[in-house]
C-alpha atoms as a PDB file:
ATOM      1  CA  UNK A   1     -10.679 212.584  53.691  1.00  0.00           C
ATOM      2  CA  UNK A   2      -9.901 215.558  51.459  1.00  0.00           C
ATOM      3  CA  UNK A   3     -12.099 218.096  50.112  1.00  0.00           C
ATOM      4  CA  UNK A   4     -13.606 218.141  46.459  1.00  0.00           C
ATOM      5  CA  UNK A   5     -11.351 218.104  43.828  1.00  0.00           C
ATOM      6  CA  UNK A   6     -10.773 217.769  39.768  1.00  0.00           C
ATOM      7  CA  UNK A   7      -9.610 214.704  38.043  1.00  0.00           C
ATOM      8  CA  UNK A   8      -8.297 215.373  34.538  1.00  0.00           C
ATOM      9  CA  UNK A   9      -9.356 211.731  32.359  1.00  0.00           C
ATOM     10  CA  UNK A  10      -7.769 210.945  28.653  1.00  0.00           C
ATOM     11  CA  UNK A  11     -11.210 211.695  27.362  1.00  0.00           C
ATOM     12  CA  UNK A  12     -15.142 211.404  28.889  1.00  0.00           C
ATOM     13  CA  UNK A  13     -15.566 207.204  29.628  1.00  0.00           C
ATOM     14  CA  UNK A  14     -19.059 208.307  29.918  1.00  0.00           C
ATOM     15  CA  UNK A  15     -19.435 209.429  26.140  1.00  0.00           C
ATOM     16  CA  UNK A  16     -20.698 206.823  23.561  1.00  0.00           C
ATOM     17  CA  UNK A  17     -18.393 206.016  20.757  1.00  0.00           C
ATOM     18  CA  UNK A  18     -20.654 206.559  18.085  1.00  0.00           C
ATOM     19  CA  UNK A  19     -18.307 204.152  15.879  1.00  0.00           C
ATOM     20  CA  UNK A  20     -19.670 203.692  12.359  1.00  0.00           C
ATOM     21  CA  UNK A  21     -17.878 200.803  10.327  1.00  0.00           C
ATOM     22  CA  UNK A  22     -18.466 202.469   7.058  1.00  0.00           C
ATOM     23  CA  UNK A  23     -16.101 205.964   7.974  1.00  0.00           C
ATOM     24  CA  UNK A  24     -12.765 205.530   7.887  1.00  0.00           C
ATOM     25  CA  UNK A  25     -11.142 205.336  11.620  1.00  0.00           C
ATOM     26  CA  UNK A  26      -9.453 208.918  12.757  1.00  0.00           C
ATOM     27  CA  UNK A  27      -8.516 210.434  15.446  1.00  0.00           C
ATOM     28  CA  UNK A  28     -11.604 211.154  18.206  1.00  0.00           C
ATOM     29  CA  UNK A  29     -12.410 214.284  20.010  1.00  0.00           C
ATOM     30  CA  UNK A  30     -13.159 212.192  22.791  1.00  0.00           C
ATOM     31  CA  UNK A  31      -9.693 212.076  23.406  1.00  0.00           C
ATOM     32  CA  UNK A  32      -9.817 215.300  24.766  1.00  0.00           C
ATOM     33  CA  UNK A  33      -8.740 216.304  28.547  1.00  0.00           C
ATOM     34  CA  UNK A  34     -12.091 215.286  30.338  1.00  0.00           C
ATOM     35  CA  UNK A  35     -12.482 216.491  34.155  1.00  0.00           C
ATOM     36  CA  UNK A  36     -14.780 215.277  36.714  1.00  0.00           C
ATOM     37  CA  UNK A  37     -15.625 216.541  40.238  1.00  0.00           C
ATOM     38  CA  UNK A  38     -14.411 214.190  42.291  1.00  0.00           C
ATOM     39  CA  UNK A  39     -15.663 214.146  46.364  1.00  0.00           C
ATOM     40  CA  UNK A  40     -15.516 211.532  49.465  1.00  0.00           C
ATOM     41  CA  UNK A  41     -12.697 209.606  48.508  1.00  0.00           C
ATOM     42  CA  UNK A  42      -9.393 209.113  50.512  1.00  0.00           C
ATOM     43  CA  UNK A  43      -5.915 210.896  49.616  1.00  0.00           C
ATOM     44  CA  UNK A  44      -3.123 207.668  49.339  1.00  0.00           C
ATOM     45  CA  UNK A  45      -1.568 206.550  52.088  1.00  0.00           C
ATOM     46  CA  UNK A  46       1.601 207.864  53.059  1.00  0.00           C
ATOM     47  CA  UNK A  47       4.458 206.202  54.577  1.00  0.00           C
ATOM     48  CA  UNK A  48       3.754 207.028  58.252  1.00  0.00           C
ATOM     49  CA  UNK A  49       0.222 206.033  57.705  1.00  0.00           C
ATOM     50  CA  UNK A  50       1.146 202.601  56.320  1.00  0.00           C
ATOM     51  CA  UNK A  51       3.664 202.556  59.056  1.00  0.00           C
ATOM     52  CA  UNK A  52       0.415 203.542  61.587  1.00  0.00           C
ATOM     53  CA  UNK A  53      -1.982 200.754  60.135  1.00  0.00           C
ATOM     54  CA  UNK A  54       0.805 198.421  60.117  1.00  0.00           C
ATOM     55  CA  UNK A  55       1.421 199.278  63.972  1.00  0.00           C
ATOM     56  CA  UNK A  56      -2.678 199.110  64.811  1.00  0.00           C
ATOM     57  CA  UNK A  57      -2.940 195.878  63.317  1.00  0.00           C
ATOM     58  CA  UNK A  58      -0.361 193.741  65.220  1.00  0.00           C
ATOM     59  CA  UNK A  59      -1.801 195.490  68.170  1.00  0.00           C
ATOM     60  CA  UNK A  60      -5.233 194.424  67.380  1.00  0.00           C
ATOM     61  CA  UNK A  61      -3.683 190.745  66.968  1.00  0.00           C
ATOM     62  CA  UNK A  62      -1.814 191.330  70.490  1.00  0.00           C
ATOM     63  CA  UNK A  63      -5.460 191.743  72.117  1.00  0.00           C
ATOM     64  CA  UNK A  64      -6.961 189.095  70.328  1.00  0.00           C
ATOM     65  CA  UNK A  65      -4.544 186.718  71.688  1.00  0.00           C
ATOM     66  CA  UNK A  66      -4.134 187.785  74.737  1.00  0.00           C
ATOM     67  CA  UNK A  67      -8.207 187.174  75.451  1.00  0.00           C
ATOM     68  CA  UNK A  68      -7.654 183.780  73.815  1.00  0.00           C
ATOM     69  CA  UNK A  69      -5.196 183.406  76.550  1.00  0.00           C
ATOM     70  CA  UNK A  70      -7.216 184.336  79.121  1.00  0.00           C
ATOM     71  CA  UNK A  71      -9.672 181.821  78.140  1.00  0.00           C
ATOM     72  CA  UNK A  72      -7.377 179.419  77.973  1.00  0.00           C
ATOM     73  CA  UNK A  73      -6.084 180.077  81.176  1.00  0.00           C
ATOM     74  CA  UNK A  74      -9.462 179.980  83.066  1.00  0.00           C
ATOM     75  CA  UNK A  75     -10.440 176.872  81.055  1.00  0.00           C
ATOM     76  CA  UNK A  76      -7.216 175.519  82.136  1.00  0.00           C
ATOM     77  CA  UNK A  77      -7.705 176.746  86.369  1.00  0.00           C
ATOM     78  CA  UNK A  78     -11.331 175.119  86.473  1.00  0.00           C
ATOM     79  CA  UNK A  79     -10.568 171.489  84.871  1.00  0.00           C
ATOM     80  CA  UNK A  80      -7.426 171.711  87.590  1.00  0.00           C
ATOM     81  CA  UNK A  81      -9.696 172.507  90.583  1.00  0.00           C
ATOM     82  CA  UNK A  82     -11.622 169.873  89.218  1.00  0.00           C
ATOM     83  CA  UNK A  83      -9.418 166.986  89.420  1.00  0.00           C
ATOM     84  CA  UNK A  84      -8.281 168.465  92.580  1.00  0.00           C
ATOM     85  CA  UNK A  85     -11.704 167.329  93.951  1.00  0.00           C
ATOM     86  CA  UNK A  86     -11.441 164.513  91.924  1.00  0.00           C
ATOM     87  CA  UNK A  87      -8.427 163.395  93.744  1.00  0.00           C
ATOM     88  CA  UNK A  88      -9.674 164.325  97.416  1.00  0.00           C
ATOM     89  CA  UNK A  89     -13.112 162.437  96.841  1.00  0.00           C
ATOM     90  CA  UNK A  90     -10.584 159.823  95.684  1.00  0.00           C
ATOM     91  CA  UNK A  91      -8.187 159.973  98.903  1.00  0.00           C
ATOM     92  CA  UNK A  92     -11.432 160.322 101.029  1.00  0.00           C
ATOM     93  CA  UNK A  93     -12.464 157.045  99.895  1.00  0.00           C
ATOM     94  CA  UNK A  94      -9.039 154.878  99.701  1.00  0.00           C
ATOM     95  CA  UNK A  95      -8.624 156.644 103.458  1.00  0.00           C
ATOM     96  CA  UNK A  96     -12.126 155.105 104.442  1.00  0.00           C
ATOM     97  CA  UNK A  97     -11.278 151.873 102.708  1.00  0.00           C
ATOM     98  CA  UNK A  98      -8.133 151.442 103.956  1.00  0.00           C
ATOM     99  CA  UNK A  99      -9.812 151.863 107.637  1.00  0.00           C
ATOM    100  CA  UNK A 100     -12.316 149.338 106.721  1.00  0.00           C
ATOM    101  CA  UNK A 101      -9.453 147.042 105.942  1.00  0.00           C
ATOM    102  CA  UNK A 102      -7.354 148.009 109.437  1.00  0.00           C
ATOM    103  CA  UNK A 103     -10.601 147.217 111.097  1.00  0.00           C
ATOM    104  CA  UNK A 104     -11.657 144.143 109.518  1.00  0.00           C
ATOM    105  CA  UNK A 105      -8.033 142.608 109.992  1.00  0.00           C
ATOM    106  CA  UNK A 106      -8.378 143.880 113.508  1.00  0.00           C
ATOM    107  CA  UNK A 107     -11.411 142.047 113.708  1.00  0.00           C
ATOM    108  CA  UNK A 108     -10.250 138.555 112.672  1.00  0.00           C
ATOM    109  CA  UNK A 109      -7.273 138.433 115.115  1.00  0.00           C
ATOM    110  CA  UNK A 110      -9.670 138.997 117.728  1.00  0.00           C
ATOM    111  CA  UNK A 111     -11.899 136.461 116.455  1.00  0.00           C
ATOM    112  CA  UNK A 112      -8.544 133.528 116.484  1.00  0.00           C
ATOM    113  CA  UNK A 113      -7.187 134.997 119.485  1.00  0.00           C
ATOM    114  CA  UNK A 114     -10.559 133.924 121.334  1.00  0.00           C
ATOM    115  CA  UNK A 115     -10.779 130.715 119.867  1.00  0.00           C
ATOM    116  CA  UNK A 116      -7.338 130.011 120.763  1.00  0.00           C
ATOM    117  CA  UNK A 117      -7.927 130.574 124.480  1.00  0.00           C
ATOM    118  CA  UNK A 118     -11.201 128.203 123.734  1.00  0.00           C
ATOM    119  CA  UNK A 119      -9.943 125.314 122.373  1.00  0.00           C
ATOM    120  CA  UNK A 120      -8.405 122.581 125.169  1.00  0.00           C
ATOM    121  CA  UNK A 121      -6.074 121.212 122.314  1.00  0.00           C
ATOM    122  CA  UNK A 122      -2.288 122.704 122.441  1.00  0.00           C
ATOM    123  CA  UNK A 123      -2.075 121.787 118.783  1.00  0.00           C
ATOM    124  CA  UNK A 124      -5.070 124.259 117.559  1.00  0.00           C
ATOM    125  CA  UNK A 125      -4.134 126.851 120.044  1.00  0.00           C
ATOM    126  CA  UNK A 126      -0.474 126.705 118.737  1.00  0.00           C
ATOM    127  CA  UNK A 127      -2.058 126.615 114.947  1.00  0.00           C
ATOM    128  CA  UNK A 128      -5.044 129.524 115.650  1.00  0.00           C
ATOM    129  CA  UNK A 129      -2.059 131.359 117.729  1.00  0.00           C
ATOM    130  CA  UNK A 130       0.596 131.297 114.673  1.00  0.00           C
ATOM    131  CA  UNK A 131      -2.498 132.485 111.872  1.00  0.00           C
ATOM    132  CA  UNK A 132      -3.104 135.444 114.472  1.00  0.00           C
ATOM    133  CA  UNK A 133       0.556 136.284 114.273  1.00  0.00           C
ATOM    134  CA  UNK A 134       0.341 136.024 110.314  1.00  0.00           C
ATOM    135  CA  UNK A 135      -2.842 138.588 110.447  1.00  0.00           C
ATOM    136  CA  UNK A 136      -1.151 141.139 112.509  1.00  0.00           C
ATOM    137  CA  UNK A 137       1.839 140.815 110.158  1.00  0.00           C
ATOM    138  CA  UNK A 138      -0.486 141.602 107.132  1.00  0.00           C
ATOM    139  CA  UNK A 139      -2.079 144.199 109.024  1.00  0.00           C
ATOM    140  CA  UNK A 140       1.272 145.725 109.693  1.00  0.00           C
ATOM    141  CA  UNK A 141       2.292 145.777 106.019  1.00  0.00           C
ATOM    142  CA  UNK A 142      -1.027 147.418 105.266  1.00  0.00           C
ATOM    143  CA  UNK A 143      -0.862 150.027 107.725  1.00  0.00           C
ATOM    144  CA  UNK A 144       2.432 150.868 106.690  1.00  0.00           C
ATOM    145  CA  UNK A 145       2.306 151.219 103.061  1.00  0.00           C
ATOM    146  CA  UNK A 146      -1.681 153.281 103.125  1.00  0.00           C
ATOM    147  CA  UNK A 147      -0.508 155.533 105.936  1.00  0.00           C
ATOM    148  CA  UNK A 148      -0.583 159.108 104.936  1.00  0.00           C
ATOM    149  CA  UNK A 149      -0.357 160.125 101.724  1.00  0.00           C
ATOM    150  CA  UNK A 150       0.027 157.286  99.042  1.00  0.00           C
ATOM    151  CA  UNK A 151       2.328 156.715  96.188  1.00  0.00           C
ATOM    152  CA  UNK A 152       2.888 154.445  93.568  1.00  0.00           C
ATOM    153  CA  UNK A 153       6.437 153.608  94.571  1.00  0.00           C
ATOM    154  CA  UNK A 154       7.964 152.653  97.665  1.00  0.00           C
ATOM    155  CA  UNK A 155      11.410 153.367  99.009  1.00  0.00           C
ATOM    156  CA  UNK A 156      12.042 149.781  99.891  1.00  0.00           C
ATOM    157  CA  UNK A 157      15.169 150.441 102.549  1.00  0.00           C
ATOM    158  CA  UNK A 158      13.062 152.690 104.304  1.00  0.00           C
ATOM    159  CA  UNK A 159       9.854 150.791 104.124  1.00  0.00           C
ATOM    160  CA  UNK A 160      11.925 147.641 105.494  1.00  0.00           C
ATOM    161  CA  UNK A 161      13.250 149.824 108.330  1.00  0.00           C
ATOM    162  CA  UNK A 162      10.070 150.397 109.372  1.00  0.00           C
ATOM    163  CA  UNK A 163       8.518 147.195 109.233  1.00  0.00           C
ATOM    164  CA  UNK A 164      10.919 145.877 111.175  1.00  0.00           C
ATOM    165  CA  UNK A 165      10.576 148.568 114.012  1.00  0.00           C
ATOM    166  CA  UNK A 166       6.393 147.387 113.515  1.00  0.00           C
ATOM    167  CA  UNK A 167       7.336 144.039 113.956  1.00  0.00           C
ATOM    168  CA  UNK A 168       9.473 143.714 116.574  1.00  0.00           C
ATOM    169  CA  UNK A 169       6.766 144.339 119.399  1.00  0.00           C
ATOM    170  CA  UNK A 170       5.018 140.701 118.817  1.00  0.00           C
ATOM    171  CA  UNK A 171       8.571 138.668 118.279  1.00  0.00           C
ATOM    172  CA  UNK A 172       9.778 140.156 121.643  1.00  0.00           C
ATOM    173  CA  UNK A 173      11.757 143.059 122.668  1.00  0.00           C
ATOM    174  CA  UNK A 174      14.383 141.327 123.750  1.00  0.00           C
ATOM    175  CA  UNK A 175      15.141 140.713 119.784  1.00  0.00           C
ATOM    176  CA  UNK A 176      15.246 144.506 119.173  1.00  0.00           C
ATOM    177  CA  UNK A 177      19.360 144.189 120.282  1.00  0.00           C
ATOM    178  CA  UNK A 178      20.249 141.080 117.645  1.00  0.00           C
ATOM    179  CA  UNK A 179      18.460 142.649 114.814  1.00  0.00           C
ATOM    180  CA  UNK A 180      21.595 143.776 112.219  1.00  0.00           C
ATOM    181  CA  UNK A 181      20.144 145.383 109.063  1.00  0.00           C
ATOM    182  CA  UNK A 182      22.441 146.429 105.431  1.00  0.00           C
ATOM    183  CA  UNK A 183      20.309 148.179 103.019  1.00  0.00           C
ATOM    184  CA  UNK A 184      20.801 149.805  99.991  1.00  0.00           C
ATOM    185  CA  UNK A 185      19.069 152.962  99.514  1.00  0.00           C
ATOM    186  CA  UNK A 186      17.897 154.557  96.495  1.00  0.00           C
ATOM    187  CA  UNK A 187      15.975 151.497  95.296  1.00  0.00           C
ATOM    188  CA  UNK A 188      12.344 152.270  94.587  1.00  0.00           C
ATOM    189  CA  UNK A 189       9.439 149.584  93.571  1.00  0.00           C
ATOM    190  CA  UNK A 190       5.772 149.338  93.135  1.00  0.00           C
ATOM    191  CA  UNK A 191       3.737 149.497  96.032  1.00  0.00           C
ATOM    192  CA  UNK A 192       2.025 145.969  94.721  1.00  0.00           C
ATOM    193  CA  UNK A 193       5.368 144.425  94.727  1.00  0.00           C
ATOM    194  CA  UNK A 194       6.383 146.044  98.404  1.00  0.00           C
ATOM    195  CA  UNK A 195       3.103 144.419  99.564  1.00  0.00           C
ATOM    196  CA  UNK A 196       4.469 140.974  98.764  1.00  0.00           C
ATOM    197  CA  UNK A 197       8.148 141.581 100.064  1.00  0.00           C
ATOM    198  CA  UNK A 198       6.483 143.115 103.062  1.00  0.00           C
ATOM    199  CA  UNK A 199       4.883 139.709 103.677  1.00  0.00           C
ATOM    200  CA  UNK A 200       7.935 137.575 102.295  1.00  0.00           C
ATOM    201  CA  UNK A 201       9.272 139.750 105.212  1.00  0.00           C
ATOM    202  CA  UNK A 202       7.183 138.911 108.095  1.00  0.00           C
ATOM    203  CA  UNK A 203       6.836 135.576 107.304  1.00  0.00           C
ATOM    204  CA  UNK A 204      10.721 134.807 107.484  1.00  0.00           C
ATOM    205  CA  UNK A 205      10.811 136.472 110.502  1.00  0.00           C
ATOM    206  CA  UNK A 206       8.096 134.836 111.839  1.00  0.00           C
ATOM    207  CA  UNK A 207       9.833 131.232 110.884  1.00  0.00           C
ATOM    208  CA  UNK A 208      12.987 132.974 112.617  1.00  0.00           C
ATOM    209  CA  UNK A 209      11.395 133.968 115.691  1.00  0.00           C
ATOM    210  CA  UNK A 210       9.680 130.122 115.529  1.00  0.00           C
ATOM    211  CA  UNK A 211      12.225 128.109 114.778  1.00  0.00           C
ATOM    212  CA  UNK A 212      16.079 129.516 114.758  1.00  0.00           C
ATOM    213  CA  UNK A 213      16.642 129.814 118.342  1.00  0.00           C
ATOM    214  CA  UNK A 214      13.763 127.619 119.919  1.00  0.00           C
ATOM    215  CA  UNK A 215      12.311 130.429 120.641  1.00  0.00           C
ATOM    216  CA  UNK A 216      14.454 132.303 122.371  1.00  0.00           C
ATOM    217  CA  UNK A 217      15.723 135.613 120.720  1.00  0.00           C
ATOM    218  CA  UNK A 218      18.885 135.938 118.519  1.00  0.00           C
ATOM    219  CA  UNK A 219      20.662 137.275 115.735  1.00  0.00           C
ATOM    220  CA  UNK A 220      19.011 138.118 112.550  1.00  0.00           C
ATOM    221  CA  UNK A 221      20.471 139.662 109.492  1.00  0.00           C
ATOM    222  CA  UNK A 222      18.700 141.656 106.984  1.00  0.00           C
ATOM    223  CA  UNK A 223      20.306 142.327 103.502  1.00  0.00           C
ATOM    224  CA  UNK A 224      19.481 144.404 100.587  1.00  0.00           C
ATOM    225  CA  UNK A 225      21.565 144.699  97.353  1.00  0.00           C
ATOM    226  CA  UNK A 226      20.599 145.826  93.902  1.00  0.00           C
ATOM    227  CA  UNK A 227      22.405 143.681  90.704  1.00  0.00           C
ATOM    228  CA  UNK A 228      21.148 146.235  87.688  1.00  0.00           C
ATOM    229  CA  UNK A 229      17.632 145.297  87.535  1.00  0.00           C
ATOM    230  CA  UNK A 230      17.939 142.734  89.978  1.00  0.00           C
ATOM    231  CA  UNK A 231      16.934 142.848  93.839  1.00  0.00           C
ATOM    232  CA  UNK A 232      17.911 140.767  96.412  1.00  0.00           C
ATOM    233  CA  UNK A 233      16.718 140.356  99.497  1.00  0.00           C
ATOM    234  CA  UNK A 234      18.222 138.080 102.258  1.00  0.00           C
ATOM    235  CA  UNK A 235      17.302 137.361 105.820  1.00  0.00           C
ATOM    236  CA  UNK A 236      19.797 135.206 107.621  1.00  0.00           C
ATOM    237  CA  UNK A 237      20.495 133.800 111.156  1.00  0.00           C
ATOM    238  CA  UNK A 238      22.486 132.096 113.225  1.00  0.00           C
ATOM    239  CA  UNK A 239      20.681 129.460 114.854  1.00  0.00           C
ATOM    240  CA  UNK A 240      19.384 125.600 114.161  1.00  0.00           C
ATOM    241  CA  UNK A 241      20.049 125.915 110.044  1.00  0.00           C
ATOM    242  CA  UNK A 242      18.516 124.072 107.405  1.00  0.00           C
ATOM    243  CA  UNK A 243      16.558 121.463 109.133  1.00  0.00           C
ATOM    244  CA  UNK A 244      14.652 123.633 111.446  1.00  0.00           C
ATOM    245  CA  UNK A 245      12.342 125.237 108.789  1.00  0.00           C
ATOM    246  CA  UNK A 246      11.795 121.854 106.982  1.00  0.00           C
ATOM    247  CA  UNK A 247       8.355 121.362 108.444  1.00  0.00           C
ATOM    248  CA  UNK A 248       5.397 123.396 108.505  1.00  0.00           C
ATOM    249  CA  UNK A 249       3.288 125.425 106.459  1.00  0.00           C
ATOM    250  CA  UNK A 250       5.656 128.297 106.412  1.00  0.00           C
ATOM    251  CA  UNK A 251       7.875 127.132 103.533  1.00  0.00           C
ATOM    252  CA  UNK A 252       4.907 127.049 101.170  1.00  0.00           C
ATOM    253  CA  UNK A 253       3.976 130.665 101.855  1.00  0.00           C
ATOM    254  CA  UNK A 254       7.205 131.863 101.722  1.00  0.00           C
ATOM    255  CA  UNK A 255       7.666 130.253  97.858  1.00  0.00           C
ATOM    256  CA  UNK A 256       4.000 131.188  97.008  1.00  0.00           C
ATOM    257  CA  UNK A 257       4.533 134.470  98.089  1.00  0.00           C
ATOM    258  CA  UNK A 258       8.195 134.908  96.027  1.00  0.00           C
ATOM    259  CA  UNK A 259       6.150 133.294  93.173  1.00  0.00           C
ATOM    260  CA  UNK A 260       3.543 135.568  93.074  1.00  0.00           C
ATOM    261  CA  UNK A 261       5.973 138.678  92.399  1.00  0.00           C
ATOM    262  CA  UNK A 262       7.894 136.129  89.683  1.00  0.00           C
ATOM    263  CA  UNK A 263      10.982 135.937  92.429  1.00  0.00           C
ATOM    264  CA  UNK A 264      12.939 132.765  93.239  1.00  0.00           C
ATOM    265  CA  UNK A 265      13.919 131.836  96.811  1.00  0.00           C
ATOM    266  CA  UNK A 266      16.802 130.358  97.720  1.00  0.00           C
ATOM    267  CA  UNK A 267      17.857 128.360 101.227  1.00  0.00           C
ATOM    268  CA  UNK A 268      21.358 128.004 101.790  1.00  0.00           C
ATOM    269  CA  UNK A 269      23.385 127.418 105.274  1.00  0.00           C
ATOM    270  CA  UNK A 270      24.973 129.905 107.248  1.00  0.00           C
ATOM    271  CA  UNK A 271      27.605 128.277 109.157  1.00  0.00           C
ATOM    272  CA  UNK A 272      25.851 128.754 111.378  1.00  0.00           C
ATOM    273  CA  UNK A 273      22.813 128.998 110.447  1.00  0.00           C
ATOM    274  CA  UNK A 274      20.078 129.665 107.786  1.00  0.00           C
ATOM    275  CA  UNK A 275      20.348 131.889 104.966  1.00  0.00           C
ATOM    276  CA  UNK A 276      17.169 132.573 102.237  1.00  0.00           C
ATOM    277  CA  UNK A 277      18.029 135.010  99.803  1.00  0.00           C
ATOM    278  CA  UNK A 278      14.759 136.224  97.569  1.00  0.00           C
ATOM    279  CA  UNK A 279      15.544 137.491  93.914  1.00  0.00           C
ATOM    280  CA  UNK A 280      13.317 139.522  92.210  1.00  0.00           C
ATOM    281  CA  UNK A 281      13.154 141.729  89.670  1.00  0.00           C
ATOM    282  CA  UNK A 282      12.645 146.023  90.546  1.00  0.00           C
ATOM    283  CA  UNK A 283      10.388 146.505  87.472  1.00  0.00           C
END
């Protein structure tokens, strides 16, 4: 701010006019150089100055966004560590459920595998026997898929890998050396539908270990092959064929269950042999 200083005006814009209509117009004294006193007010801006304020300002703006930032960025840290307990709370829970399952699955093969040593009928042994079997092999399918940490999609070469290593203790190990497996890799499903092929699964191989070799152990071949959005999945052996799965309750749970994921099952011979391909689609 500058000191006092004079302003020269085209005349005093304080002094009335004093205009009378009835005298010709002429020229005014007012017009004379007026000057006034002038203190407190600013010199004009000068180029650096502008160049200063100009410089302040986008600073100013700099700090203002940087605290939005900041906000942002805390706002943004708490709702994350807030679905991160929001998603341990929710693995606590599918953990404990999942356990509750194990053990209530547990539970009910106990429960047939009693009654089976009861009963003085071969038949209902043999029957109470075969739904144990079917138990364990949803228990294994279970356990296998809710182990660890879950996903929504499943590998489905590796997951039939290891079902088959899960399965092969209660079919015998003496089938561990005749089991041939072809797999394509890379093919990924929902765990929903790996549920259902997990059981389509067991229960072939449970008709297998029934019926192919009359009960003795043999070969068994386990295909997978992707056809664009197609999967198929084949088991195949080389025992009795066609006629030796025929009877039963098997067959009906085996096209229930390929049903249930909109898949079609088809039988065909072997030569030797029995061959059921399941079709389904990845999506």
């Amino acid at each position: 701010m500058r000191a006092a200083h004079v302003v020269k005006w085209a005349g005093n814009p304080h002094k009335p006019d004093g205009a009378n209509t009835t005298v010709p117009l002429t020229p005014r004294n007012s017009f004379d150089a007026w000057r006034e006193i002038v203190r407190g007010r600013a010199l004009p801006w000068t180029l650096p100055e502008f160049d200063a304020a100009t410089r302040l300002r986008a600073a100013l703006l700099e700090v203002q966004q940087n605290r939005r930032i900041l906000d942002l960025n805390q706002q943004l840290t708490e709702t994350v560590q807030s679905k991160d307990l929001l998603l341990q709370d929710n693995k606590f829970l599918i953990g404990e459920i999942n356990h509750r399952v194990q053990n209530s699955l547990q539970l009910v093969s106990h429960y047939l595998e009693l009654q089976g040593r009861k009963s003085d009928n071969p038949d209902v042994s043999a029957a109470l026997e075969e739904a144990r079997r079917r138990i364990i092999a949803v228990s294994l399918v279970h356990r296998r898929l809710y182990r660890g940490n879950q996903s929504d999609l499943v590998d489905v070469a590796r997951y039939i890998e290891d079902l088959c290593t899960d399965t092969l203790p209660f079919m015998g190990e003496d089938w561990a050396q005749h089991f041939s497996m072809k797999l394509a890799t890379g093919v990924m499903i929902s765990t929903d539908r790996a549920v259902t092929l997990g059981l389509l699964l067991t229960e072939l191989l449970i008709n297998a270990n029934k019926y192919a070799y009359g009960g003795a152990a043999g070969p068994i071949d386990i295909g997978l092959t992707k056809d664009g959005t197609l999967l198929h999945f084949t088991v195949a052996d080389k025992g009795a064929g066609m006629i030796s799965y025929s009877k039963g309750f098997s067959p009906r749970i085996v096209q229930g269950l390929a049903s249930q994921i909109g898949g079609k099952l088809d039988y065909s011979h072997n030569n030797p042999g029995l061959r059921a391909v399941v079709t389904v689609s990845i999506t």
